[in-house]
C-alpha atoms as a PDB file:
ATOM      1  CA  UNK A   1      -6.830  87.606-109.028  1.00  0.00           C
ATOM      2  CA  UNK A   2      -8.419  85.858-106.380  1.00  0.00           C
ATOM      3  CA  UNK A   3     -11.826  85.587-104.504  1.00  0.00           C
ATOM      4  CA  UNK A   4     -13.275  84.401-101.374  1.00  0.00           C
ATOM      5  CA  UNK A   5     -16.085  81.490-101.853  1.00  0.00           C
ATOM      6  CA  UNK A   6     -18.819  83.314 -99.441  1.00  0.00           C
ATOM      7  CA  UNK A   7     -20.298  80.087 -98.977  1.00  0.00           C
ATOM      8  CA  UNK A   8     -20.121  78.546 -95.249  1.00  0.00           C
ATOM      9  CA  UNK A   9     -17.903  75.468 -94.734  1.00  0.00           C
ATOM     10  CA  UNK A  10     -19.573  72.229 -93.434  1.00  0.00           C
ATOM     11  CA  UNK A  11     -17.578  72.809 -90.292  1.00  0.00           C
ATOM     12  CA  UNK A  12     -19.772  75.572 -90.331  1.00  0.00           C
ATOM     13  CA  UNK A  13     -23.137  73.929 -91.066  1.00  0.00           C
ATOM     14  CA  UNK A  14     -22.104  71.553 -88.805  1.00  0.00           C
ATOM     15  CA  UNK A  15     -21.656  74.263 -85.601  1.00  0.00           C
ATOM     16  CA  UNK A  16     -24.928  76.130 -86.719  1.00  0.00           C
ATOM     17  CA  UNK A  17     -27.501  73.080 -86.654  1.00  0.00           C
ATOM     18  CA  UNK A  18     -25.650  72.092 -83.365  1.00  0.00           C
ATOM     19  CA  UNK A  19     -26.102  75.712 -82.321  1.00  0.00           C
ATOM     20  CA  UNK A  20     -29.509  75.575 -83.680  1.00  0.00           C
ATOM     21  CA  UNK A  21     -30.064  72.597 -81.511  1.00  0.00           C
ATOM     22  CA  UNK A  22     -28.861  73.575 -78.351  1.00  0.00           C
ATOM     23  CA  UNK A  23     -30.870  76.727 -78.389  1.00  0.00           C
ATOM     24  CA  UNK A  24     -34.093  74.539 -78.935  1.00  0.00           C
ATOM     25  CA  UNK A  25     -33.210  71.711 -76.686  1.00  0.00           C
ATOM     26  CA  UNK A  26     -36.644  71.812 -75.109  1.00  0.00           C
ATOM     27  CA  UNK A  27     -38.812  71.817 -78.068  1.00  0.00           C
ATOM     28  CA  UNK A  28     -37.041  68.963 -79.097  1.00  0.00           C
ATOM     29  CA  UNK A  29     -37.361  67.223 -76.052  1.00  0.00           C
ATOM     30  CA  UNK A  30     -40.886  67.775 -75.376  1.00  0.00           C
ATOM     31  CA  UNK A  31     -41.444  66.773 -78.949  1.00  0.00           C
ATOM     32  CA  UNK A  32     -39.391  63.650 -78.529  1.00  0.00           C
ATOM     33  CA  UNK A  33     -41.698  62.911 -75.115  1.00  0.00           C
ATOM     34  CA  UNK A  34     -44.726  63.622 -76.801  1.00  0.00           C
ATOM     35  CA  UNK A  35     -44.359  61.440 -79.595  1.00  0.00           C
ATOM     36  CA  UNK A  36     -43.105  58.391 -76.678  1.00  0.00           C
ATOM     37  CA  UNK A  37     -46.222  59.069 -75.382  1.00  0.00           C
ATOM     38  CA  UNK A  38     -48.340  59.362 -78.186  1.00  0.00           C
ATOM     39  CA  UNK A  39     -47.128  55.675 -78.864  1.00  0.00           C
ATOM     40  CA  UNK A  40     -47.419  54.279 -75.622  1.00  0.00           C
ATOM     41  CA  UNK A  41     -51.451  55.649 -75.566  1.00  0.00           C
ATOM     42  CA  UNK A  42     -51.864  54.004 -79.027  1.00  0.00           C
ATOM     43  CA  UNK A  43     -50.418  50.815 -78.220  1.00  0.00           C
ATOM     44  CA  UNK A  44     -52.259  50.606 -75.027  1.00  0.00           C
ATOM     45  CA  UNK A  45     -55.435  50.882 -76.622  1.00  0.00           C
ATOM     46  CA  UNK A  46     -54.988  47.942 -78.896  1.00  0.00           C
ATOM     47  CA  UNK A  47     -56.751  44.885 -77.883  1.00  0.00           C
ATOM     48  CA  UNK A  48     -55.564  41.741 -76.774  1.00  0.00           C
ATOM     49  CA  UNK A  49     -56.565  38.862 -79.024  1.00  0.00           C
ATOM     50  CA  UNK A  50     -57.203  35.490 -78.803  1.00  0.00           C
ATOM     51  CA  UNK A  51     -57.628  32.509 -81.460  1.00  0.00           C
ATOM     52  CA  UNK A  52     -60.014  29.792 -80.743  1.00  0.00           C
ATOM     53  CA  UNK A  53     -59.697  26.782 -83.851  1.00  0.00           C
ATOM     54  CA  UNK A  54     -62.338  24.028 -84.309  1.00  0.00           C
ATOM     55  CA  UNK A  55     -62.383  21.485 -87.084  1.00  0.00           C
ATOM     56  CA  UNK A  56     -65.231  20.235 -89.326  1.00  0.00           C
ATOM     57  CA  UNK A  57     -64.631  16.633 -91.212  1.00  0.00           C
ATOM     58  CA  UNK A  58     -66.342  16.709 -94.674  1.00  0.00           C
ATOM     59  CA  UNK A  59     -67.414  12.984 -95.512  1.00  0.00           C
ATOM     60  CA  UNK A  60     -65.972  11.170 -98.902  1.00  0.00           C
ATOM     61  CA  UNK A  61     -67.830   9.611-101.404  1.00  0.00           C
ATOM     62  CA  UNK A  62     -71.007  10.490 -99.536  1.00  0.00           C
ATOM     63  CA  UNK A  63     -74.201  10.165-101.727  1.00  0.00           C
ATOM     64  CA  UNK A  64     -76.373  12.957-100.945  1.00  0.00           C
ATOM     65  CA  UNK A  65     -76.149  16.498-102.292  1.00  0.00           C
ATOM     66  CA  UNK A  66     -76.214  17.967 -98.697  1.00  0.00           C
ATOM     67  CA  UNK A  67     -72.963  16.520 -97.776  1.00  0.00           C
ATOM     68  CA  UNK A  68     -71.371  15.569-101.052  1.00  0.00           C
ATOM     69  CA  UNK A  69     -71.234  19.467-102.248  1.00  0.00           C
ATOM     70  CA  UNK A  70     -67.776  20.918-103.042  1.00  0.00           C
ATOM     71  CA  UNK A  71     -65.570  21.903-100.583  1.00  0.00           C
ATOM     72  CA  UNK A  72     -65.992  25.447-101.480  1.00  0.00           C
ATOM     73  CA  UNK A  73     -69.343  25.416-100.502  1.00  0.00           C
ATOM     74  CA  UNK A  74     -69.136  23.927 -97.648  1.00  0.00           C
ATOM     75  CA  UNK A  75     -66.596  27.335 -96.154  1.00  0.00           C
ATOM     76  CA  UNK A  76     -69.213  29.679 -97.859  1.00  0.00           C
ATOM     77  CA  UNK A  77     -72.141  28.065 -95.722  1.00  0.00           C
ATOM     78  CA  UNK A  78     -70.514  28.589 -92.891  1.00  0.00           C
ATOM     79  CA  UNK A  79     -70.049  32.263 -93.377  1.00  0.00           C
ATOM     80  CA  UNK A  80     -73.554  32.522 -94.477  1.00  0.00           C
ATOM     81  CA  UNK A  81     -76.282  34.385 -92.388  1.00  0.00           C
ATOM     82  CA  UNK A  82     -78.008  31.393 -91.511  1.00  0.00           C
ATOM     83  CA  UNK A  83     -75.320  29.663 -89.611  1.00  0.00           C
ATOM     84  CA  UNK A  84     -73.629  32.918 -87.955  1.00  0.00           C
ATOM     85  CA  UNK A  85     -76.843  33.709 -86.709  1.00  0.00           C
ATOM     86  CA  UNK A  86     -77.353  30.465 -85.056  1.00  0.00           C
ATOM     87  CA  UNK A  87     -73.740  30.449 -83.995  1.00  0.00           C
ATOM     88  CA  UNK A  88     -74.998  34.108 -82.208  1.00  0.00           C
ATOM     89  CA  UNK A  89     -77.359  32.507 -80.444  1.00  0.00           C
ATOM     90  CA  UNK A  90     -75.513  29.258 -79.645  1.00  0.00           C
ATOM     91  CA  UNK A  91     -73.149  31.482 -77.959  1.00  0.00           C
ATOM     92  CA  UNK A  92     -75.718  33.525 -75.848  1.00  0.00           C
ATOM     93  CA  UNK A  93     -76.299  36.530 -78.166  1.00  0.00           C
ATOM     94  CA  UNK A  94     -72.869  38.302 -76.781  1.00  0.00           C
ATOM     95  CA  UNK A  95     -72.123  39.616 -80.171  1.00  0.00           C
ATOM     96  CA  UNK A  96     -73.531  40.486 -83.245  1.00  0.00           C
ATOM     97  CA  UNK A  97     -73.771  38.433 -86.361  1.00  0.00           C
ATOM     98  CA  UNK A  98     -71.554  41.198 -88.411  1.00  0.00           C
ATOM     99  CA  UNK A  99     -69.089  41.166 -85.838  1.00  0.00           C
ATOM    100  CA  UNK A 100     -68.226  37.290 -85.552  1.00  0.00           C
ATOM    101  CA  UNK A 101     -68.480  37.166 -89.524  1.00  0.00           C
ATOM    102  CA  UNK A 102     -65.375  39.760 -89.494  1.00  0.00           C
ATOM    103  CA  UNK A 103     -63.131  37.788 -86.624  1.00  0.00           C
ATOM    104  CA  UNK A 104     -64.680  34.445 -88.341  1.00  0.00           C
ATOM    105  CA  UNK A 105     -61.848  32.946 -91.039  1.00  0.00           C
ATOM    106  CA  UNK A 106     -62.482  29.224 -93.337  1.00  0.00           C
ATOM    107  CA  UNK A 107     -59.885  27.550 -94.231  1.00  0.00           C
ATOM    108  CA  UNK A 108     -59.941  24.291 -96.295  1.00  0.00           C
ATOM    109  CA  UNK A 109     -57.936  21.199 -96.352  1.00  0.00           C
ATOM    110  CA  UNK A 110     -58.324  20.102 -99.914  1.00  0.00           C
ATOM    111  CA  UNK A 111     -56.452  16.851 -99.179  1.00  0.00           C
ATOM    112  CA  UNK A 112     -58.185  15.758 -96.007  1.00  0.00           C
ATOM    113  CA  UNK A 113     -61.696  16.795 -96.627  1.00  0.00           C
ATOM    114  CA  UNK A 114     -61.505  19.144 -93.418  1.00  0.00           C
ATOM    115  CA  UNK A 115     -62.610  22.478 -92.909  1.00  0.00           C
ATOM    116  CA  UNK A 116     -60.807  24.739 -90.353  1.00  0.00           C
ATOM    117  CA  UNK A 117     -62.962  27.489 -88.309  1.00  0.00           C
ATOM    118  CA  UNK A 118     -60.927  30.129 -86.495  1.00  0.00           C
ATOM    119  CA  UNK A 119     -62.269  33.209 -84.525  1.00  0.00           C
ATOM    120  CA  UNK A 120     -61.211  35.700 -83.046  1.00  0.00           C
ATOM    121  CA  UNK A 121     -61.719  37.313 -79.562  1.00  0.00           C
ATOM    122  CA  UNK A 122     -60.253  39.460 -76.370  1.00  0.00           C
ATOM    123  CA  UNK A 123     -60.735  36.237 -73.922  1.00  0.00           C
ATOM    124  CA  UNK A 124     -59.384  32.621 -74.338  1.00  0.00           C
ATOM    125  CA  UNK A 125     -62.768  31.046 -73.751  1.00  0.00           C
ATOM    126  CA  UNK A 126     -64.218  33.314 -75.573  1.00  0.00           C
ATOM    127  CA  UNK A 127     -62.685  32.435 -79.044  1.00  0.00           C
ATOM    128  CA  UNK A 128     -62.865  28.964 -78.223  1.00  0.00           C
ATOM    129  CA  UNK A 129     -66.462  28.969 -77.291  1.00  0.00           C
ATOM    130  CA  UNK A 130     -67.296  30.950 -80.534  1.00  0.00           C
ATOM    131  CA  UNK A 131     -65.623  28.171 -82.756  1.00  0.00           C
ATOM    132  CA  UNK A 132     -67.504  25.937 -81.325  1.00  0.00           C
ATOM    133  CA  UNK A 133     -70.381  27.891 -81.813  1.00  0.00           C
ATOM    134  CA  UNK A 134     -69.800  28.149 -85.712  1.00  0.00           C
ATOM    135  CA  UNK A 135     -69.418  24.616 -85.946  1.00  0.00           C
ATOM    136  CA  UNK A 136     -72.610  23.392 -84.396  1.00  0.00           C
ATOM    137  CA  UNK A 137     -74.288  25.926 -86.057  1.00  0.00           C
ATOM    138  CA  UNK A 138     -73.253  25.074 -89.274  1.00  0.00           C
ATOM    139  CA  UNK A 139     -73.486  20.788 -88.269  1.00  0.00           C
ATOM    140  CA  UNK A 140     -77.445  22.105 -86.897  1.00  0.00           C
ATOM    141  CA  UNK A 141     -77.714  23.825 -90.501  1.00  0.00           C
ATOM    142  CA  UNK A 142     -76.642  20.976 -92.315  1.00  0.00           C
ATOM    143  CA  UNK A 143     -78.575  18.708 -90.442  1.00  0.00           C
ATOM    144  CA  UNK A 144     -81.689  20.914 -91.327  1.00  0.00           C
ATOM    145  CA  UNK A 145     -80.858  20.446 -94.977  1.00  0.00           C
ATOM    146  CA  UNK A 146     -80.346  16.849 -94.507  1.00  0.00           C
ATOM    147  CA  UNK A 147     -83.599  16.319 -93.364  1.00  0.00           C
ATOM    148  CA  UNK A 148     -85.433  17.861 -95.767  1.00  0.00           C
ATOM    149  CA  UNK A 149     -83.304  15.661 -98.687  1.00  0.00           C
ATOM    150  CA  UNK A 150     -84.704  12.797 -96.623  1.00  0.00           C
ATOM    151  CA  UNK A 151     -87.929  14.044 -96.594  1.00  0.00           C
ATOM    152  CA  UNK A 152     -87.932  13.489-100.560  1.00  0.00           C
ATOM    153  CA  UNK A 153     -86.241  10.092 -99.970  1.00  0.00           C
ATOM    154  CA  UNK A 154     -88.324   8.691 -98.087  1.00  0.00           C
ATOM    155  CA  UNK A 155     -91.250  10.125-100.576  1.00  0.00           C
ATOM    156  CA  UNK A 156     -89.176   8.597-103.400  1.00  0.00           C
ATOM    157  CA  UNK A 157     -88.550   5.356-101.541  1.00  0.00           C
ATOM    158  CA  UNK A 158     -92.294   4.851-101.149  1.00  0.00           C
ATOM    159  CA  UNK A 159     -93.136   5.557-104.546  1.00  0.00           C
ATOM    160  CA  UNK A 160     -90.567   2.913-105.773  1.00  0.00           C
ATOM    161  CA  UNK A 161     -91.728   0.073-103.036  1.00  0.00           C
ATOM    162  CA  UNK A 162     -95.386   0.846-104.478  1.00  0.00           C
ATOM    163  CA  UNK A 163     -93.946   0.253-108.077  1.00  0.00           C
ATOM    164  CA  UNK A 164     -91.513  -2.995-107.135  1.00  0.00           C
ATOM    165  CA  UNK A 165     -94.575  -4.374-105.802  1.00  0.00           C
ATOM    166  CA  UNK A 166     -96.744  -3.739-108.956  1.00  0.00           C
ATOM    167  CA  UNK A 167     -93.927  -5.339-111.128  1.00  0.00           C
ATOM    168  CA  UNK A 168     -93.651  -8.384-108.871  1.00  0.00           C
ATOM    169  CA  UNK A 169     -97.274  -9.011-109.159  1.00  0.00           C
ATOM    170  CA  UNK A 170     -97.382  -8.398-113.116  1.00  0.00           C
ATOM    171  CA  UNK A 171     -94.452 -11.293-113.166  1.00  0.00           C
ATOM    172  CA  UNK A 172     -95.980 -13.294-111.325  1.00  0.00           C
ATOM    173  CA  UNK A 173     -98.836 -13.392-114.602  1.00  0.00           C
ATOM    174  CA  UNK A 174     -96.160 -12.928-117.223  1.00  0.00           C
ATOM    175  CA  UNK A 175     -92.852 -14.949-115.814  1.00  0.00           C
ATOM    176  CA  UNK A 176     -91.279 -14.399-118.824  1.00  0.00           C
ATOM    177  CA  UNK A 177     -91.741 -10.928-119.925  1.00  0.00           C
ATOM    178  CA  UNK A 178     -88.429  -9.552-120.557  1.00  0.00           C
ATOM    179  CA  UNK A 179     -90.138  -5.830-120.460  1.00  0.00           C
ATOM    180  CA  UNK A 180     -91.161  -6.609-116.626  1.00  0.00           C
ATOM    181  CA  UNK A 181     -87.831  -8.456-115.721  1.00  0.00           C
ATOM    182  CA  UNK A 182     -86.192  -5.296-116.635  1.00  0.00           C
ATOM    183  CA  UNK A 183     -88.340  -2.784-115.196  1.00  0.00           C
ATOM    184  CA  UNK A 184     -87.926  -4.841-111.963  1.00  0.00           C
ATOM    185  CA  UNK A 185     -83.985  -4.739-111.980  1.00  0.00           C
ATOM    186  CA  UNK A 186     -83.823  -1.087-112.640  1.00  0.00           C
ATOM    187  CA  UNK A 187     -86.382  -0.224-110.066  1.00  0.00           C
ATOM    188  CA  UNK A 188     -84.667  -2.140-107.601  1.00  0.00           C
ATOM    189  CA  UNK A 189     -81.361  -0.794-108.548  1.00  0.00           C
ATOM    190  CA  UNK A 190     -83.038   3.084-108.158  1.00  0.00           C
ATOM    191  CA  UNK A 191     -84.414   1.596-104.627  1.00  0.00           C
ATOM    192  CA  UNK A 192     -81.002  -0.034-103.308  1.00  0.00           C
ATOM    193  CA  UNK A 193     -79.573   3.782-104.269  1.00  0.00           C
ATOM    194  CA  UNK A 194     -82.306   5.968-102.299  1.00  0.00           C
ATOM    195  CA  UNK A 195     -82.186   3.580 -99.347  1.00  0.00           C
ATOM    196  CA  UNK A 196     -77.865   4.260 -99.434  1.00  0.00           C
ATOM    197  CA  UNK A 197     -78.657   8.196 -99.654  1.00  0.00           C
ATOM    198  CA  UNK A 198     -81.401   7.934 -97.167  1.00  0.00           C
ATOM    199  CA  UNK A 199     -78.594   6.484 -94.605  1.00  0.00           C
ATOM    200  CA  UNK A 200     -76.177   9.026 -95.326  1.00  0.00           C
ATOM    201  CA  UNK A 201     -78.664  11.459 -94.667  1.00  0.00           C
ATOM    202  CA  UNK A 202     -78.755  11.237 -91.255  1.00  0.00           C
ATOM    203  CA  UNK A 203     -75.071  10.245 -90.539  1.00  0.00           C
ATOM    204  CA  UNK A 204     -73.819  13.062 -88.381  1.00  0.00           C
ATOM    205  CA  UNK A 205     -70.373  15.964 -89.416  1.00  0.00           C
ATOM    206  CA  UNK A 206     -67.625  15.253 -87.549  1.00  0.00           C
ATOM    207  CA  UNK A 207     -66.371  17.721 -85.499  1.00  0.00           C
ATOM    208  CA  UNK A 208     -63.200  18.458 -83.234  1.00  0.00           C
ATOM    209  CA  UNK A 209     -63.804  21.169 -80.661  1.00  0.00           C
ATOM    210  CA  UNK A 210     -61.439  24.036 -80.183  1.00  0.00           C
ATOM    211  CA  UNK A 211     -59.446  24.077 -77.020  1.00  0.00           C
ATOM    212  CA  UNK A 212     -58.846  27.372 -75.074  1.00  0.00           C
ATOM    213  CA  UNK A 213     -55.521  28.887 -76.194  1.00  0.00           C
ATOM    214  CA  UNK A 214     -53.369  29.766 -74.047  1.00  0.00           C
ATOM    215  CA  UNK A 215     -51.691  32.216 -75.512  1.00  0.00           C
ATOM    216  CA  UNK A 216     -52.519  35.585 -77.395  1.00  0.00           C
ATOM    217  CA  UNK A 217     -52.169  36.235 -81.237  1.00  0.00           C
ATOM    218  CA  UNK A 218     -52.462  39.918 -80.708  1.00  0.00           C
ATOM    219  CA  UNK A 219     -50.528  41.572 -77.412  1.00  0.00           C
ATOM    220  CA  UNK A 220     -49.861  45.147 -77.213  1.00  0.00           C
ATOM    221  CA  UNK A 221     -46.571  45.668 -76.988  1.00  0.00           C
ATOM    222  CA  UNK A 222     -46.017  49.350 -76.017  1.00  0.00           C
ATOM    223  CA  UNK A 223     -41.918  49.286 -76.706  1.00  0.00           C
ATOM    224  CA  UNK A 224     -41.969  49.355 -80.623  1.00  0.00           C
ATOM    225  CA  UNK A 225     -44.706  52.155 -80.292  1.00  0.00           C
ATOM    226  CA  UNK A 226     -43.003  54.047 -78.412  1.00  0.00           C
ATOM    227  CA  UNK A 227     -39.677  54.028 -80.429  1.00  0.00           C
ATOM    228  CA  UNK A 228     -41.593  54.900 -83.437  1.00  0.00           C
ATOM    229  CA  UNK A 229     -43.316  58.069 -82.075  1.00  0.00           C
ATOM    230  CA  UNK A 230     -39.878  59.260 -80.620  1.00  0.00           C
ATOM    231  CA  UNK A 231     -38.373  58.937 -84.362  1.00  0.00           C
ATOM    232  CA  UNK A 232     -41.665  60.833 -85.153  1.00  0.00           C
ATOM    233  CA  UNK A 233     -41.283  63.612 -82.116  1.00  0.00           C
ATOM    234  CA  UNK A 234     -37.629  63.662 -83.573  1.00  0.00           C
ATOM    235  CA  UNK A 235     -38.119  64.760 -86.530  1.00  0.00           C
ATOM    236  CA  UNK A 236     -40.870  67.036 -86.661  1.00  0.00           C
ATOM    237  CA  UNK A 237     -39.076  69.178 -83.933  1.00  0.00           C
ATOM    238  CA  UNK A 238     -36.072  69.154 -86.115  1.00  0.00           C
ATOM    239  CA  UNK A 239     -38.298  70.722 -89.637  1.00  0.00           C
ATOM    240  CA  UNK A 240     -39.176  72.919 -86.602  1.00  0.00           C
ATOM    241  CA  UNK A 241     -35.799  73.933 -85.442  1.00  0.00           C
ATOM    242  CA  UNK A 242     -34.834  74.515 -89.007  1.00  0.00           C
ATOM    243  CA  UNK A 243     -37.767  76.099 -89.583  1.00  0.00           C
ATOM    244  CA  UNK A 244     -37.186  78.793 -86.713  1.00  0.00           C
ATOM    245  CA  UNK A 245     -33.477  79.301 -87.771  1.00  0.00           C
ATOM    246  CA  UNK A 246     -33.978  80.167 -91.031  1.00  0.00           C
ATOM    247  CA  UNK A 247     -37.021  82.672 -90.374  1.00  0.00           C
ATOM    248  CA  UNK A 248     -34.654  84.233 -88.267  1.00  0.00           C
ATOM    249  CA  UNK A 249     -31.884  84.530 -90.736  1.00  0.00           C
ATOM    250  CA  UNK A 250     -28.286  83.633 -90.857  1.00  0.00           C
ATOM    251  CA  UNK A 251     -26.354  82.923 -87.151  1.00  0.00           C
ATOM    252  CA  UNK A 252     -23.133  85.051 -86.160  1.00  0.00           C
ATOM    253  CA  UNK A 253     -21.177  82.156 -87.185  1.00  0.00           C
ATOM    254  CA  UNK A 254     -22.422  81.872 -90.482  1.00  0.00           C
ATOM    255  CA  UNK A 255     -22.042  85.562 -90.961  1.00  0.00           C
ATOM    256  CA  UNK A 256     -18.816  85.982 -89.248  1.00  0.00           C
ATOM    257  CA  UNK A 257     -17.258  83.574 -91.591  1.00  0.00           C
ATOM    258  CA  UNK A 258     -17.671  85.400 -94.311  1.00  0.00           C
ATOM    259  CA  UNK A 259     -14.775  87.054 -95.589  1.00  0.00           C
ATOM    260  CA  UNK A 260     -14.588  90.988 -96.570  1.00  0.00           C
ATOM    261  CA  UNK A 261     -15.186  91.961-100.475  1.00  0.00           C
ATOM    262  CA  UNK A 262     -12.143  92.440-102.507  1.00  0.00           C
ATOM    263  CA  UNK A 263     -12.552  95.696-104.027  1.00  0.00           C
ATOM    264  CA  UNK A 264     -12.923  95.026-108.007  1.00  0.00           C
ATOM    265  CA  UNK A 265      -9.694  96.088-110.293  1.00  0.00           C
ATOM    266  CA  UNK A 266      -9.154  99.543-111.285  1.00  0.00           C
END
């Protein structure tokens, strides 16, 4: 005894979704154009960036606090209120202080003491201009600091003049005091350092100013978009087709290949 299998073949399958296809040839085009469009719009609307990179030297071995903090602290300053307002202004207020902190990136140079600034912006000047912005900002904001550390050096060099002086006159008396002697040596020590911090105080950052680049980071490029929303287009209209087909039930060729039922055994 034999039976038919009932199921279609994939020759069949095959013919129906290509049936299936033609029939809907226009959804699936319009969806295919939609989605090349959809892509093109999005891509259009990107922006066009630019990267503007400026350079802050950290000195070595310097002796005051303001300049001689870790590296670390140096990038965190410069993403600090303080100096991205001042950058703001420096650059005439066009954007907010939120805004360059997002396009604003540190980077740090562990091995050459140098601190990289890089912004972000939709013109070539523009980027450069506003990392050079963040690095006199952040050279005006040191500088500030500095000033006040000499502030208290020069109140501390005073102080220890005042007290050298005292000592010299109490040896004078007592030439051969080893108390004085050695209050004398250390105070002059503790005066040769202030007088060292008090010049690196007002040494100046070095800086290297960012050129205008000439070319983008960030350029739409409406070709990849476009391919992407056509594979998208693509296959939503096919769930669709499918969709439609089998709401509609089984096609003539599925049904016509169906063979007839063998009547069952006496």
């Amino acid at each position: 005894m034999s039976t038919f299998d009932g199921q279609p073949s994939d020759g069949d399958v095959v013919a129906g979704l290509l049936q299936s296809a033609w029939r809907y040839k226009a959804l699936i085009a319009a969806a295919v154009l939609l989605g090349a469009l959809l892509g093109y719009g999005w891509a259009a609307r990107q922006p066009t960036l630019y990267e503007g990179t400026s350079w802050v030297f950290i000195a070595n071995g310097c002796p005051t606090d303001v300049l001689c903090r870790p590296l670390r602290d140096h990038a965190q300053l410069m993403r600090s209120p303080a100096v991205l307002q001042r950058a703001v202004k420096l650059n005439g207020s066009r954007i907010s202080a939120e805004t360059l902190r997002q396009r604003l990136q540190v980077d740090v140079a562990w091995s050459a003491h140098v601190i990289r600034i890089r912004v972000a912006d939709s013109t070539a000047k523009g980027a450069a201009q506003l990392a050079n912005a963040v690095s006199a900002a952040y050279q005006q904001v040191v500088a500030h600091q500095a000033r006040k550390v000499a502030d208290q050096l020069s109140r501390a060099r005073s102080e220890l003049k005042t007290s050298l002086a005292e000592t010299e006159a109490e040896l004078v008396r007592n030439p051969n005091d080893p108390r004085l002697r050695a209050q004398r040596t250390a105070v002059t020590d503790e005066l040769s350092q202030v007088q060292r911090q008090l010049r690196a105080a007002h040494r100046q950052l070095l800086r290297k100013l960012a050129a205008v680049p000439k070319q983008p980071i960030i350029s739409p490029s409406p070709g990849p978009a476009m391919m992407i929303g056509m594979l998208v287009g693509l296959l939503v209209s096919a769930v669709l087709v499918w969709w439609l087909t089998h709401r509609q039930g089984p096609t003539s060729t599925s049904s016509a290949s169906e063979g007839p039922e063998m009547p069952s055994p006496a």
